[in-house]
Each structure stands twice: as C-alpha cells, then as structure tokens.
Protein backbone atom coordinates (compact mmCIF):
# COMPACT_ATOMS: atom_id res chain seq x y z
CA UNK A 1 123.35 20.91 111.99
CA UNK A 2 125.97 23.40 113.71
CA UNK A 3 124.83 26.91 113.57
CA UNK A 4 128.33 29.08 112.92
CA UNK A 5 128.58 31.75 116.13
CA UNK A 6 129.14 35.27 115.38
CA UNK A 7 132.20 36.37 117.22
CA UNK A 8 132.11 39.58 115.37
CA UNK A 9 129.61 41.53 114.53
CA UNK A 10 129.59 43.20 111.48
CA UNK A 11 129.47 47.22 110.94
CA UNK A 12 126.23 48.13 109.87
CA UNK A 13 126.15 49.70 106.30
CA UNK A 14 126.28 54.00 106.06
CA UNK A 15 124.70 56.06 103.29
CA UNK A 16 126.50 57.25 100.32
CA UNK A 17 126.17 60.93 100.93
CA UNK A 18 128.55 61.97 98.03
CA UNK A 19 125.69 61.74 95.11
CA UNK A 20 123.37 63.68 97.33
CA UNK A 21 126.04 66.45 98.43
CA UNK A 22 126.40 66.90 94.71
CA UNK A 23 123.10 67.51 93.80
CA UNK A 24 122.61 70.17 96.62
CA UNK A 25 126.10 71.84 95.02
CA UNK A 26 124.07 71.52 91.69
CA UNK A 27 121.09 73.33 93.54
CA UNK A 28 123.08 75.71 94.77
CA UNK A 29 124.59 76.56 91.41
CA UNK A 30 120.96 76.58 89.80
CA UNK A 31 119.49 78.82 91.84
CA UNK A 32 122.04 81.31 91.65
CA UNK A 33 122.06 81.43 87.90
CA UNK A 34 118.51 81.46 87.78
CA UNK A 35 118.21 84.67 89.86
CA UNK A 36 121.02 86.40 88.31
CA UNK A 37 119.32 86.16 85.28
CA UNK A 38 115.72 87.65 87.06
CA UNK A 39 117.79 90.54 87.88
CA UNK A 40 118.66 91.26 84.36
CA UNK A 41 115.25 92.39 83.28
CA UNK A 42 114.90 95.64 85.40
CA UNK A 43 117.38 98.34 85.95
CA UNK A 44 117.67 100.28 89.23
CA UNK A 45 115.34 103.61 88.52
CA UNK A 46 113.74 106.16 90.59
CA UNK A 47 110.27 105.35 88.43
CA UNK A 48 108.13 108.36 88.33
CA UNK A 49 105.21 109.20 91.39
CA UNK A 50 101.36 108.49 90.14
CA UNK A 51 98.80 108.62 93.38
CA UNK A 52 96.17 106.62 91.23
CA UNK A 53 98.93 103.94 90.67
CA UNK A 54 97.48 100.27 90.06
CA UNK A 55 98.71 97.45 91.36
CA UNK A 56 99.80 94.62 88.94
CA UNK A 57 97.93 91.93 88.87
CA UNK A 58 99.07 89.15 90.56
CA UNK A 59 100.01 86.31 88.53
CA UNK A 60 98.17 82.63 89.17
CA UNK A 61 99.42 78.86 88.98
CA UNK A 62 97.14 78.88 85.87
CA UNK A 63 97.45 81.67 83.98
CA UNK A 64 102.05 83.05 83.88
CA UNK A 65 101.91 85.38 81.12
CA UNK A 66 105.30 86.89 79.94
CA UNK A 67 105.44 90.50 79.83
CA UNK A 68 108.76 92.19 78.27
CA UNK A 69 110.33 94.83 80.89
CA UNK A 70 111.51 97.45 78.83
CA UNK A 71 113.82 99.91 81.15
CA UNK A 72 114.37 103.82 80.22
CA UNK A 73 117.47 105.91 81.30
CA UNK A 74 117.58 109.05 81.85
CA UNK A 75 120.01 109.84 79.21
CA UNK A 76 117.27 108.32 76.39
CA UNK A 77 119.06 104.22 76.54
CA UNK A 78 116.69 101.78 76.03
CA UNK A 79 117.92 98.56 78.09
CA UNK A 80 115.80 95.47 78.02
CA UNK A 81 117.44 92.55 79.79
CA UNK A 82 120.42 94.31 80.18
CA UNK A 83 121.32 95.01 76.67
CA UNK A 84 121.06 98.81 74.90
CA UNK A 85 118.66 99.91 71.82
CA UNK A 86 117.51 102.62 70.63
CA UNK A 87 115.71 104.25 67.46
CA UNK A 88 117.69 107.70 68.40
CA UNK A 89 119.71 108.58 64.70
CA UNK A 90 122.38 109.97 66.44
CA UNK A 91 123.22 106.24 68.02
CA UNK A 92 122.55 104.25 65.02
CA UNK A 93 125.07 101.86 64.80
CA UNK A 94 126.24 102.36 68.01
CA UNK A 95 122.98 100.58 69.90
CA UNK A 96 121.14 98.27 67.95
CA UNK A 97 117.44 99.04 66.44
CA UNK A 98 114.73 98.48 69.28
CA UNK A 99 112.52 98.12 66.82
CA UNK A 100 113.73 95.82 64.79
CA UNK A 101 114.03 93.57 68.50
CA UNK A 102 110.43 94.74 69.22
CA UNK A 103 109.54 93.19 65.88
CA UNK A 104 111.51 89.55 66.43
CA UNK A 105 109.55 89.36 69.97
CA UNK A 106 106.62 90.20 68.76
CA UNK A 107 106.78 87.33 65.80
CA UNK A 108 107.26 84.49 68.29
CA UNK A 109 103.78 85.32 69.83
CA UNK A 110 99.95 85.01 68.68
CA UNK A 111 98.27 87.64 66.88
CA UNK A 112 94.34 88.94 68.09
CA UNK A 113 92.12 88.20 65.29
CA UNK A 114 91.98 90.92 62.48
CA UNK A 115 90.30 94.39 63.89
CA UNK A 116 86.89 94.10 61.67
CA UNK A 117 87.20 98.11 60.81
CA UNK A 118 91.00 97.17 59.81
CA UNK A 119 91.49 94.40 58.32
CA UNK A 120 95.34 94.53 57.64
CA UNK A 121 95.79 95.34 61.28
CA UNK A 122 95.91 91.94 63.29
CA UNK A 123 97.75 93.15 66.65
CA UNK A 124 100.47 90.99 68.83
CA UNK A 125 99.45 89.28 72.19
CA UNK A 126 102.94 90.20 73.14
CA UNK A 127 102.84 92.67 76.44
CA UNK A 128 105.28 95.19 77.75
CA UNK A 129 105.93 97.46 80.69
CA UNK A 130 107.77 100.47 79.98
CA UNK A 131 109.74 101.78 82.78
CA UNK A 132 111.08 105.03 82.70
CA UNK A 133 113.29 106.75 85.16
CA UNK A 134 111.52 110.09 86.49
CA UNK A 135 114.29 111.94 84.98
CA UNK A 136 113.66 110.54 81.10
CA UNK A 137 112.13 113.22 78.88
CA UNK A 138 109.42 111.83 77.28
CA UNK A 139 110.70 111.82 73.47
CA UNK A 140 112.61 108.91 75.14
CA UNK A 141 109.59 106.99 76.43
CA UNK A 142 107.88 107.90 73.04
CA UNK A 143 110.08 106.02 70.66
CA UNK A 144 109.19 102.67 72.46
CA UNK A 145 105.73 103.55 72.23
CA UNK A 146 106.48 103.98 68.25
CA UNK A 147 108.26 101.11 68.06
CA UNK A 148 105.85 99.15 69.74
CA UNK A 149 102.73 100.57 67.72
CA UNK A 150 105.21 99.79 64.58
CA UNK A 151 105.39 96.18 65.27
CA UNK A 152 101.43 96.19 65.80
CA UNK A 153 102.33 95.71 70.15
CA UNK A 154 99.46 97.20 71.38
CA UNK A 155 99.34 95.65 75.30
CA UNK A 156 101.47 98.17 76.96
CA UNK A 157 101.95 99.31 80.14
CA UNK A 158 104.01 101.99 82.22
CA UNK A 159 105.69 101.18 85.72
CA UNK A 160 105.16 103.91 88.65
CA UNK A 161 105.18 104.38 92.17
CA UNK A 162 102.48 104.54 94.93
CA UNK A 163 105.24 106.68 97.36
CA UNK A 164 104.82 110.04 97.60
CA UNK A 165 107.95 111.98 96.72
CA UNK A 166 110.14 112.44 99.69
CA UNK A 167 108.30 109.40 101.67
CA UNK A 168 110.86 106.79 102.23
C-alpha cells in the first residue's frame, strides 16, 4: 500500500469573523438606544436643597420596581419621559391632560386591597417621584399631586438634594 506524500501542505483554516463583527455593531447599536432612552425620563433641574434628604433605596436583583419620574419646570410644564402635560386651563389643548396619562399608568398596575374604612377607595401600586426644579412654584408641583390622588396614586415621592446651596 503506497502512502501519497504531501508536497504541500495545506493552509490551515481561519475564523469567520464577519458574523461576530456584526453582532458587536448590533451591540453597539443596542446599547446606545437603550441609554438614549434612560435619559428621557429626567430633565436637567437644579432640584430643590433638603438637609434631612433620604437616600433612595437601592434597588436589588430580586425586587426592580418601576417608579414613574415625573419632571417639573419652572415655568409650570409637566414632562414625563420627555413629553409635556399639564392640568393648567390656560394650556388645554395645547399639552395633553396629565391626568388623564396618570390614569392609563395607573390601570396597567395592581390595586392594594380595599381601605376597610373606605371601601370604594382601592389605591394603585403604581409609584412616582416628582421632581421639581427649585424655581417651580408650588401650584405647579400641586396639580401632580391632584392628579395623582385623582387616579387613587398614592406612593409618591419628591426628588431633592443633599448639597448645600452654593457647595459644588
């Protein structure tokens, strides 16, 4: 039996790297969208200065709850992920109703069981953090707290700083 000699050697075989070039493009591309749209749920304010601030809590593996960042300007707009409401009569039309989109979010969550004192009253699980520029008046900040209390949202929070004024 005659083996055949190997005059030439052959090349040895090199990885694809097209597919896996893509996916990192596709990466890429996710990521970007993906914090783009993080950036959409707070606005750029000068929040207000509370000493006896709290920390929020930190969120675990376990237990991600969704809160609804709802942003105050100074001139009274209500902007929640990036968009403009407002209850204000002298906008209707121009802005839509924040409390009619306080009322949609609230329907896609559970409800607390029925308040034994109240039994119509069967609040939302649905939380949100109000943050208000330092400059709002308050009548501003107070119509999301209405509309919130309106659409039986009772889990509400409001944003401030630990920095002293002046302390940057």
């Amino acid at each position: 039996m005659a083996r055949k000699r190997r005059t030439e050697q052959e090349p040895e075989p090199k990885p694809d790297l097209t597919p896996m070039i893509d996916i990192v493009f596709n990466l890429i591309i996710f990521f970007m969208i993906v914090s783009e749209l993080s950036n959409l749920t707070v606005e750029q304010l000068e929040l207000p200065y509370a000493s006896e601030a709290a920390d929020p809590p930190k969120p675990t593996a376990d237990k991600m709850e969704k809160v609804l960042q709802v942003n105050v300007l100074p001139d009274g707009l209500v902007k929640i992920n990036g968009a403009g409401y407002s209850d204000d009569p002298k906008l209707k039309g121009v802005h839509p109703s924040l409390k009619e989109f306080i009322e949609n979010e609230a329907a896609g969550y559970e409800r607390e069981p029925p308040d034994p004192n109240n039994p119509a009253l069967s609040p939302s699980k649905m939380k949100v953090n109000i943050r208000a520029d330092k400059e709002t008046m308050f009548k501003n900040v107070q119509q999301v707290f209405d509309a919130c209390q309106k659409c039986g949202v009772y889990k509400t929070s409001l944003a401030a700083t630990k920095e002293a004024p002046g302390a940057k």
